[in-house]
N, C-alpha and C. Protein backbone atom coordinates (compact mmCIF):
# COMPACT_ATOMS: atom_id res chain seq x y z
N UNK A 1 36.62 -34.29 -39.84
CA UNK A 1 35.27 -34.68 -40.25
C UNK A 1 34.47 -35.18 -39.06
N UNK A 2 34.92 -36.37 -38.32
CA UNK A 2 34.09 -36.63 -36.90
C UNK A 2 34.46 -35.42 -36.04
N UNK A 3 35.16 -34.23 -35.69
CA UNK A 3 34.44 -33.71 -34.62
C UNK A 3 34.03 -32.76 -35.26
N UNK A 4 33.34 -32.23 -36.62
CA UNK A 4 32.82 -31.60 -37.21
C UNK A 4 31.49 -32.15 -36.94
N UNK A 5 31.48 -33.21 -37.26
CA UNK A 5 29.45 -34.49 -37.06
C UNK A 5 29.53 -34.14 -35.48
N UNK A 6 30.43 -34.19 -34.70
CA UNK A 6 29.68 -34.70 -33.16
C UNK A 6 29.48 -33.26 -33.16
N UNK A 7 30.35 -32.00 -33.34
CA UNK A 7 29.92 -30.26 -32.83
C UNK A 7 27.99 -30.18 -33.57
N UNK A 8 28.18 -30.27 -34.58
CA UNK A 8 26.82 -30.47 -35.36
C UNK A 8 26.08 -31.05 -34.37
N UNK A 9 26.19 -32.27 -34.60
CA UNK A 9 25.08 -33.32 -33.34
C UNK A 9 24.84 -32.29 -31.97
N UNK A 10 25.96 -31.70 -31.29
CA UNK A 10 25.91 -31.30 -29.64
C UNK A 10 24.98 -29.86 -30.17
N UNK A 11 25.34 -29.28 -31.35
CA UNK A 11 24.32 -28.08 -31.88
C UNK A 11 23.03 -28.30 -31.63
N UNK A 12 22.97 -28.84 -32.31
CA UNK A 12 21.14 -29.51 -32.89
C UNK A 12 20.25 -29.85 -31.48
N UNK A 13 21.61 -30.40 -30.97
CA UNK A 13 20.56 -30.99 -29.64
C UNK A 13 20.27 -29.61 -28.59
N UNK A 14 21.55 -28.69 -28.85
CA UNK A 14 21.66 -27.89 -27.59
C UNK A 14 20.12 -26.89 -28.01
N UNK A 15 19.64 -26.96 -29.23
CA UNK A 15 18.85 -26.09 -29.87
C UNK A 15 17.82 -26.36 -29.93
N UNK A 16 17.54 -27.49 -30.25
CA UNK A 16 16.57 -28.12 -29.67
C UNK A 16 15.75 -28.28 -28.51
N UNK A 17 16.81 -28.56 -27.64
CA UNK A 17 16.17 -28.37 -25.63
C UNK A 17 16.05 -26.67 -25.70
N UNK A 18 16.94 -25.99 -26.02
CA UNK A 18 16.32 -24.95 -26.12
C UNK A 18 15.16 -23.88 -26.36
N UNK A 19 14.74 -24.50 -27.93
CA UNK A 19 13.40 -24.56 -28.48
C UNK A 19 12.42 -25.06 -27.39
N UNK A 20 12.48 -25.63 -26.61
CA UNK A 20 11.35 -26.57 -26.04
C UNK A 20 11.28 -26.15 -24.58
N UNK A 21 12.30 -25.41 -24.22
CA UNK A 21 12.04 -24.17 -23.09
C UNK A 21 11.44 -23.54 -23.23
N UNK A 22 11.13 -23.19 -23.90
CA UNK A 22 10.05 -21.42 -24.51
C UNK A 22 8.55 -21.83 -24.82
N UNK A 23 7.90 -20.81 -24.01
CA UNK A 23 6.51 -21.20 -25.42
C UNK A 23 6.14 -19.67 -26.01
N UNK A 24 5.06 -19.79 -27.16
CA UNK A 24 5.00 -18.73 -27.82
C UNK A 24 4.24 -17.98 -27.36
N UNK A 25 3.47 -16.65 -26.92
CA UNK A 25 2.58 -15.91 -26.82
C UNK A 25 2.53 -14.53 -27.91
N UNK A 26 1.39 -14.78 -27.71
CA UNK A 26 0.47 -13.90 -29.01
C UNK A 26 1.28 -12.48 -28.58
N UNK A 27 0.98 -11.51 -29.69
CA UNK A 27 1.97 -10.40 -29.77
C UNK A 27 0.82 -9.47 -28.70
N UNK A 28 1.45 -8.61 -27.87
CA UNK A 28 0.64 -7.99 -27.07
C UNK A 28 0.53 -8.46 -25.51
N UNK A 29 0.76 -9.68 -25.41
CA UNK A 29 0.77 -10.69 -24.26
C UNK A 29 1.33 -10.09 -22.95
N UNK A 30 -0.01 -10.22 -21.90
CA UNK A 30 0.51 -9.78 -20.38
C UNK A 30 1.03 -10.97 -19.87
N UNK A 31 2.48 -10.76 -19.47
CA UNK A 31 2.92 -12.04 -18.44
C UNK A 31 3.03 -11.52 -17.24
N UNK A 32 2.66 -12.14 -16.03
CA UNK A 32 2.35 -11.40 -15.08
C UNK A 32 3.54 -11.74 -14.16
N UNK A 33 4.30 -13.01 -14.05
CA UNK A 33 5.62 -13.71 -13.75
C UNK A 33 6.26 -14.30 -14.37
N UNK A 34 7.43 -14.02 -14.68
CA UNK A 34 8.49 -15.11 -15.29
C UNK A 34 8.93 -14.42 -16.86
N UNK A 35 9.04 -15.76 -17.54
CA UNK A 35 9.54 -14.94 -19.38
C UNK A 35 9.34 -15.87 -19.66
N UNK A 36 8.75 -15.93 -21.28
CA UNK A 36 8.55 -16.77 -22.10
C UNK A 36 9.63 -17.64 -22.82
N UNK A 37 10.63 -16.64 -22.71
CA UNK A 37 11.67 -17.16 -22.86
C UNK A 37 12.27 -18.17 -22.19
N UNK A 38 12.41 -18.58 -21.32
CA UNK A 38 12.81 -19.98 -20.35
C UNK A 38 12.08 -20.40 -19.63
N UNK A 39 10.55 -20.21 -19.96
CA UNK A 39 9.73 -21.42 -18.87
C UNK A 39 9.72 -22.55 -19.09
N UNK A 40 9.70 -23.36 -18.22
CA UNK A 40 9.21 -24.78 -17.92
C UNK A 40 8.26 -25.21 -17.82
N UNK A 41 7.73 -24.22 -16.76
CA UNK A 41 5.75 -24.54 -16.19
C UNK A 41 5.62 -23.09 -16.12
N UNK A 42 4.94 -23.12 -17.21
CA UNK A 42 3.94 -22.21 -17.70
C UNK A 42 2.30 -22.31 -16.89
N UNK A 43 1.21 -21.25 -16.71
CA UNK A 43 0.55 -21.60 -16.41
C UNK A 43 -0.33 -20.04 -16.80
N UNK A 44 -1.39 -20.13 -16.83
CA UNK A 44 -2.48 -18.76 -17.05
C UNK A 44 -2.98 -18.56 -16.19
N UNK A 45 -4.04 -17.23 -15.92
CA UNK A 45 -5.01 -16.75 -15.43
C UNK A 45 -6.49 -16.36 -16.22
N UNK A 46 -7.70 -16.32 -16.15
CA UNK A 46 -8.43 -15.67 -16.57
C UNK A 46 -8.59 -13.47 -16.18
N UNK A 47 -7.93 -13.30 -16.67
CA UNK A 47 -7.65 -11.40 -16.77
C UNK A 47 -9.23 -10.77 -16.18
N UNK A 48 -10.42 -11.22 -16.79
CA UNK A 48 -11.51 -10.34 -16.25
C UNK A 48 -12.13 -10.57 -14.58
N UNK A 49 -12.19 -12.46 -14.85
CA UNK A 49 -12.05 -13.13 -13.35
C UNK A 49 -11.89 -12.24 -12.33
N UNK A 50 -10.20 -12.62 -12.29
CA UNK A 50 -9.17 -11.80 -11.42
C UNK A 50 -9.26 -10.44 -11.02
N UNK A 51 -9.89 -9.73 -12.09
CA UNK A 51 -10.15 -8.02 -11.97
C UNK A 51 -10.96 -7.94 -11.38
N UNK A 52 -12.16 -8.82 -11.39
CA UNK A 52 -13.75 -8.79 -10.84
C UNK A 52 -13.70 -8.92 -9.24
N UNK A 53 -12.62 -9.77 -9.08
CA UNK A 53 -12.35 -10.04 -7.71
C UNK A 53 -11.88 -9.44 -6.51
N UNK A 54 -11.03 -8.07 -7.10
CA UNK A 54 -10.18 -7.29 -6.52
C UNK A 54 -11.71 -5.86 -5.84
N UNK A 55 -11.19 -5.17 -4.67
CA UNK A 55 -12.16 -4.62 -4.24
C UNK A 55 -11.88 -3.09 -5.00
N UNK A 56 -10.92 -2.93 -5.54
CA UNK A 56 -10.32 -1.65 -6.50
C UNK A 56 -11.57 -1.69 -7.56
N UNK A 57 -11.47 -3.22 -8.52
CA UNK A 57 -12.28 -3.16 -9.52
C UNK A 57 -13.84 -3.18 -9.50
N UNK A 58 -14.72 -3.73 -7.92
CA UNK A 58 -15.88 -3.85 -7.38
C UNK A 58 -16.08 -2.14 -7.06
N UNK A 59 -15.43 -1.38 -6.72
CA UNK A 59 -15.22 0.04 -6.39
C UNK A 59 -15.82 1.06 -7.49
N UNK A 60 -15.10 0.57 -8.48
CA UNK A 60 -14.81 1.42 -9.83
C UNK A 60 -16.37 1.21 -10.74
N UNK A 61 -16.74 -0.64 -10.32
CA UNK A 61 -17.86 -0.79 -11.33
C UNK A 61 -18.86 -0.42 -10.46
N UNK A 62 -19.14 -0.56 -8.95
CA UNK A 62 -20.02 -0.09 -8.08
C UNK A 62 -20.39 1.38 -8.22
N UNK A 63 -19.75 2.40 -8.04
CA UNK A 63 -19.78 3.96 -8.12
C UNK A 63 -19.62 4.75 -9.33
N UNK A 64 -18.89 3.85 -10.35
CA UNK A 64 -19.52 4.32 -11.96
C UNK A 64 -18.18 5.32 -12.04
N UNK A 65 -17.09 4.78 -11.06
CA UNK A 65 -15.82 5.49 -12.03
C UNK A 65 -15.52 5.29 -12.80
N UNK A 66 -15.17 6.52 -13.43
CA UNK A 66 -14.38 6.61 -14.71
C UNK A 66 -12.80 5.62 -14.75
N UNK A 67 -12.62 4.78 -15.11
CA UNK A 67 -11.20 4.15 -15.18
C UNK A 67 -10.01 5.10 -15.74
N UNK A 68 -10.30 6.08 -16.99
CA UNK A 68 -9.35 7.45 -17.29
C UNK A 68 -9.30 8.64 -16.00
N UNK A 69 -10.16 8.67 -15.65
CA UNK A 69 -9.94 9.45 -14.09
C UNK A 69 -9.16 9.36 -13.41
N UNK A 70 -8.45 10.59 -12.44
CA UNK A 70 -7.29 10.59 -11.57
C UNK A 70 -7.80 9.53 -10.52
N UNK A 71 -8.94 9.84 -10.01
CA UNK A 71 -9.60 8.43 -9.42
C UNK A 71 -9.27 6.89 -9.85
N UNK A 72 -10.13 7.14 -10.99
CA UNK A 72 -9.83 5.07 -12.03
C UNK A 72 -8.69 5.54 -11.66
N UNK A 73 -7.63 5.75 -12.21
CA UNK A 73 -6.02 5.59 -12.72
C UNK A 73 -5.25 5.06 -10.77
N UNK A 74 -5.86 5.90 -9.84
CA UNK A 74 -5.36 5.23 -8.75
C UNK A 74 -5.88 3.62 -8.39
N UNK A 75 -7.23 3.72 -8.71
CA UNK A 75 -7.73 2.60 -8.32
C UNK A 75 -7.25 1.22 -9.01
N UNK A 76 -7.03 1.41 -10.01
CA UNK A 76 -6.51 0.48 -11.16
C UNK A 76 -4.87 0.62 -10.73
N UNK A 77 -4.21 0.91 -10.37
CA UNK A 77 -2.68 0.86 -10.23
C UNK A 77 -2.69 0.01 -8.61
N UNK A 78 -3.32 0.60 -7.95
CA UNK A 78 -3.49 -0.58 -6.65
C UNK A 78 -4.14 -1.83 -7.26
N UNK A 79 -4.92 -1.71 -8.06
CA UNK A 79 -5.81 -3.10 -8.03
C UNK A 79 -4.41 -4.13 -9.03
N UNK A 80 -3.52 -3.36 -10.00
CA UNK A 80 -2.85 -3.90 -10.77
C UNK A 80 -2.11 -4.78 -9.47
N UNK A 81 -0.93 -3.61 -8.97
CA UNK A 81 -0.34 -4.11 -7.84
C UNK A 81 -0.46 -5.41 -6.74
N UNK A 82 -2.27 -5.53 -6.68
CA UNK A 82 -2.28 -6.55 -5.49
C UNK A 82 -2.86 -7.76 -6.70
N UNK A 83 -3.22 -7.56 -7.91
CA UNK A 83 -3.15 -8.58 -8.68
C UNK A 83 -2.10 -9.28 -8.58
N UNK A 84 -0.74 -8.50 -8.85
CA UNK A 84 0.47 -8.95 -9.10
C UNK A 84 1.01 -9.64 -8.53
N UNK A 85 1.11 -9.40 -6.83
CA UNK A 85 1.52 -9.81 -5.68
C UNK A 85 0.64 -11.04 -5.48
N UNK A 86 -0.33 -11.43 -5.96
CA UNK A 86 -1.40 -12.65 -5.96
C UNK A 86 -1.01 -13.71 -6.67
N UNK A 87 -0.45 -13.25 -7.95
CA UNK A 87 -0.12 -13.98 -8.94
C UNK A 87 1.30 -14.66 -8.92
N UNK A 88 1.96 -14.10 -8.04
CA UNK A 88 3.41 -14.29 -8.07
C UNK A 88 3.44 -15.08 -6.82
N UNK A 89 3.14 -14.87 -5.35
CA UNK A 89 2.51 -15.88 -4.65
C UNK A 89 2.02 -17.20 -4.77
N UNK A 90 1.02 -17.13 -5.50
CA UNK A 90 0.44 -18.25 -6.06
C UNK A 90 1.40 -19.08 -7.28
N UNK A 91 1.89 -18.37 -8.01
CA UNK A 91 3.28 -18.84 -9.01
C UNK A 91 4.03 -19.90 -8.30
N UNK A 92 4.69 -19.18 -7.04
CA UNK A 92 6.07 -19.63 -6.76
C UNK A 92 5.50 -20.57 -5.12
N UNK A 93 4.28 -20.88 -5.35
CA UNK A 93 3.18 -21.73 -4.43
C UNK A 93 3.10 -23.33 -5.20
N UNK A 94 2.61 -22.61 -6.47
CA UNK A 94 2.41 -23.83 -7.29
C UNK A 94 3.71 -24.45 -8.17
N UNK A 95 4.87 -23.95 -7.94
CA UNK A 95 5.97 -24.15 -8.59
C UNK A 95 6.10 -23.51 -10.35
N UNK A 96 5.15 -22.73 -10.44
CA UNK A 96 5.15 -22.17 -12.12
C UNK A 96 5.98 -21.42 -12.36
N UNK A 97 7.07 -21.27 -13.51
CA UNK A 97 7.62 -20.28 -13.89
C UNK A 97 7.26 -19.34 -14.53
N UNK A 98 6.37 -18.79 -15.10
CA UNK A 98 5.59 -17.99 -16.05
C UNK A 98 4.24 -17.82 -15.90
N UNK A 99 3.24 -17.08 -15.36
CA UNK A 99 2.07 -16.67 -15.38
C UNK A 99 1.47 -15.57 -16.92
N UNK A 100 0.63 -15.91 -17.86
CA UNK A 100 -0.08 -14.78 -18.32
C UNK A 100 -1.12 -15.24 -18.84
N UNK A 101 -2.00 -14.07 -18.96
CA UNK A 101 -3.49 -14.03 -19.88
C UNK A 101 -3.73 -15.80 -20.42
N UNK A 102 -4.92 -16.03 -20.23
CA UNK A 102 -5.23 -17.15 -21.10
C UNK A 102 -5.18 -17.13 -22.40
N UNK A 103 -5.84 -16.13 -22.70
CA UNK A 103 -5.84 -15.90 -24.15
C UNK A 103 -4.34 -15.48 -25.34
N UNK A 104 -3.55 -15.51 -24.22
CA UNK A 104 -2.32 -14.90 -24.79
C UNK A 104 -1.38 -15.94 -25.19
N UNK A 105 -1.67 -17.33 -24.88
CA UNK A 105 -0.57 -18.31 -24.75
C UNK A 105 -1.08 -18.94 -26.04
N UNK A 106 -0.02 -18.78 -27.27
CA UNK A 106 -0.52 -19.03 -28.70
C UNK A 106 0.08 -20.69 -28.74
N UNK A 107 1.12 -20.72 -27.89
CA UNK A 107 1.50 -22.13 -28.63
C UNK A 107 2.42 -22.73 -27.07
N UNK A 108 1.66 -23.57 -26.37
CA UNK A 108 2.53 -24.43 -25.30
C UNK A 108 3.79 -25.14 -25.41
N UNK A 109 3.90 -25.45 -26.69
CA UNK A 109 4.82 -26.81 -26.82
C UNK A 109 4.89 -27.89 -26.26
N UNK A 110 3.99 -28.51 -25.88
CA UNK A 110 3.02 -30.00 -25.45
C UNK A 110 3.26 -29.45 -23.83
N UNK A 111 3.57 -28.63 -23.51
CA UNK A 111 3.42 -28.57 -21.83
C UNK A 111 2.42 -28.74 -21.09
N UNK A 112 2.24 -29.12 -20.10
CA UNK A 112 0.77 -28.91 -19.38
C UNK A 112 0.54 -27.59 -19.01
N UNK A 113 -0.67 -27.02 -19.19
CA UNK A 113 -0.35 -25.59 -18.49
C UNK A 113 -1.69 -25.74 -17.88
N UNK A 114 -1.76 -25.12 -16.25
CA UNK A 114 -2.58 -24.98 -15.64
C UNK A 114 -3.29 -23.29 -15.73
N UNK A 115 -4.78 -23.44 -14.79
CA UNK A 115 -4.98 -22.54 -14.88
C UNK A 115 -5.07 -22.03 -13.33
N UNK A 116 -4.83 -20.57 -13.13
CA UNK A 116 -4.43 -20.80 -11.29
C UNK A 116 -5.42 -19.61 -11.10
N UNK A 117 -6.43 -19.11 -11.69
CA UNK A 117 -7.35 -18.15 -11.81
C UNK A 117 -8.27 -18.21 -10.40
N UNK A 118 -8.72 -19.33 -10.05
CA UNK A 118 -9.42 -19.79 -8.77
C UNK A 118 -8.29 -19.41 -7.95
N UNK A 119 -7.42 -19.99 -7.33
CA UNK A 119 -6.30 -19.71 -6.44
C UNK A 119 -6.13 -18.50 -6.50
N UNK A 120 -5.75 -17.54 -7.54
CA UNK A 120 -5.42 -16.14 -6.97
C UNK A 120 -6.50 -15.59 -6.81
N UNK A 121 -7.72 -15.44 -7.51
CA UNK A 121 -8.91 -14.89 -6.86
C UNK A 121 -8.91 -15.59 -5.39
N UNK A 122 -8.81 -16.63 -4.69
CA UNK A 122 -8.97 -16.72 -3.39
C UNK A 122 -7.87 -16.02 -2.77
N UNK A 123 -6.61 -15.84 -3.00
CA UNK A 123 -5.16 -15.07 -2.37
C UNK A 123 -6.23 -13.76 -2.37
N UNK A 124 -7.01 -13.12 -3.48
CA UNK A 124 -6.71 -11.77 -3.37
C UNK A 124 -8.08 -11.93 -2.12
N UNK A 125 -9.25 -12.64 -2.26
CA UNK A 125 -10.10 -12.41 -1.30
C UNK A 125 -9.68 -12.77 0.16
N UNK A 126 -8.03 -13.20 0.51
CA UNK A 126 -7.97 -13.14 1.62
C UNK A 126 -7.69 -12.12 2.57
């Protein structure tokens, strides 16, 4: 009976800290570093910001490419790319385990979550 209560008790708790590793994101959710599954420090970006910033996406809205175009489709796969490399930089800069979408992060679990949208727009304008 007691090491039946203490396995129970070491359960609950192990499930608990567990639970409280994770946070939730909305179904569809871009994470750009890490997993939702075991973050700690979580943190977002603003998605249009960041795009606006890149000279791929100034390119595309400047000259009136098509984004479905063999053109868009290159320009947008570099611009994805040096997003990425911005974001993950800046991640493992600011100590965050998990980067995605602002709009995507449905439920923190009292974490602080920053937003690092300024910072990688400056990484990518360097």
């Amino acid at each position: 009976m007691r090491i039946t209560l203490i396995v129970g008790l070491f359960l609950s708790t192990l499930l608990s800290v567990t639970a409280s590793a994770q946070v939730t994101l909305k179904k569809g959710a871009v994470v750009y570093t890490g997993s939702a599954a075991n973050t700690t420090a979580p943190a977002t970006i603003n998605e249009k910001k960041v795009r606006a910033s890149t000279p791929e996406w100034q390119k595309i809205t400047d000259e009136g490419i098509d984004p479905q175009s063999a053109r868009g489709k290159q320009l947008i796969t570099r611009m994805n790319s040096r997003i990425s490399q911005a974001v993950e930089s800046i991640a493992d800069a600011e100590s965050k385990d998990m980067v995605t979408r602002r709009k995507d992060l449905k439920d923190d679990r009292g974490r602080t979550v920053i937003d690092l949208t300024s910072k990688v727009v400056a990484k990518i304008k360097e």
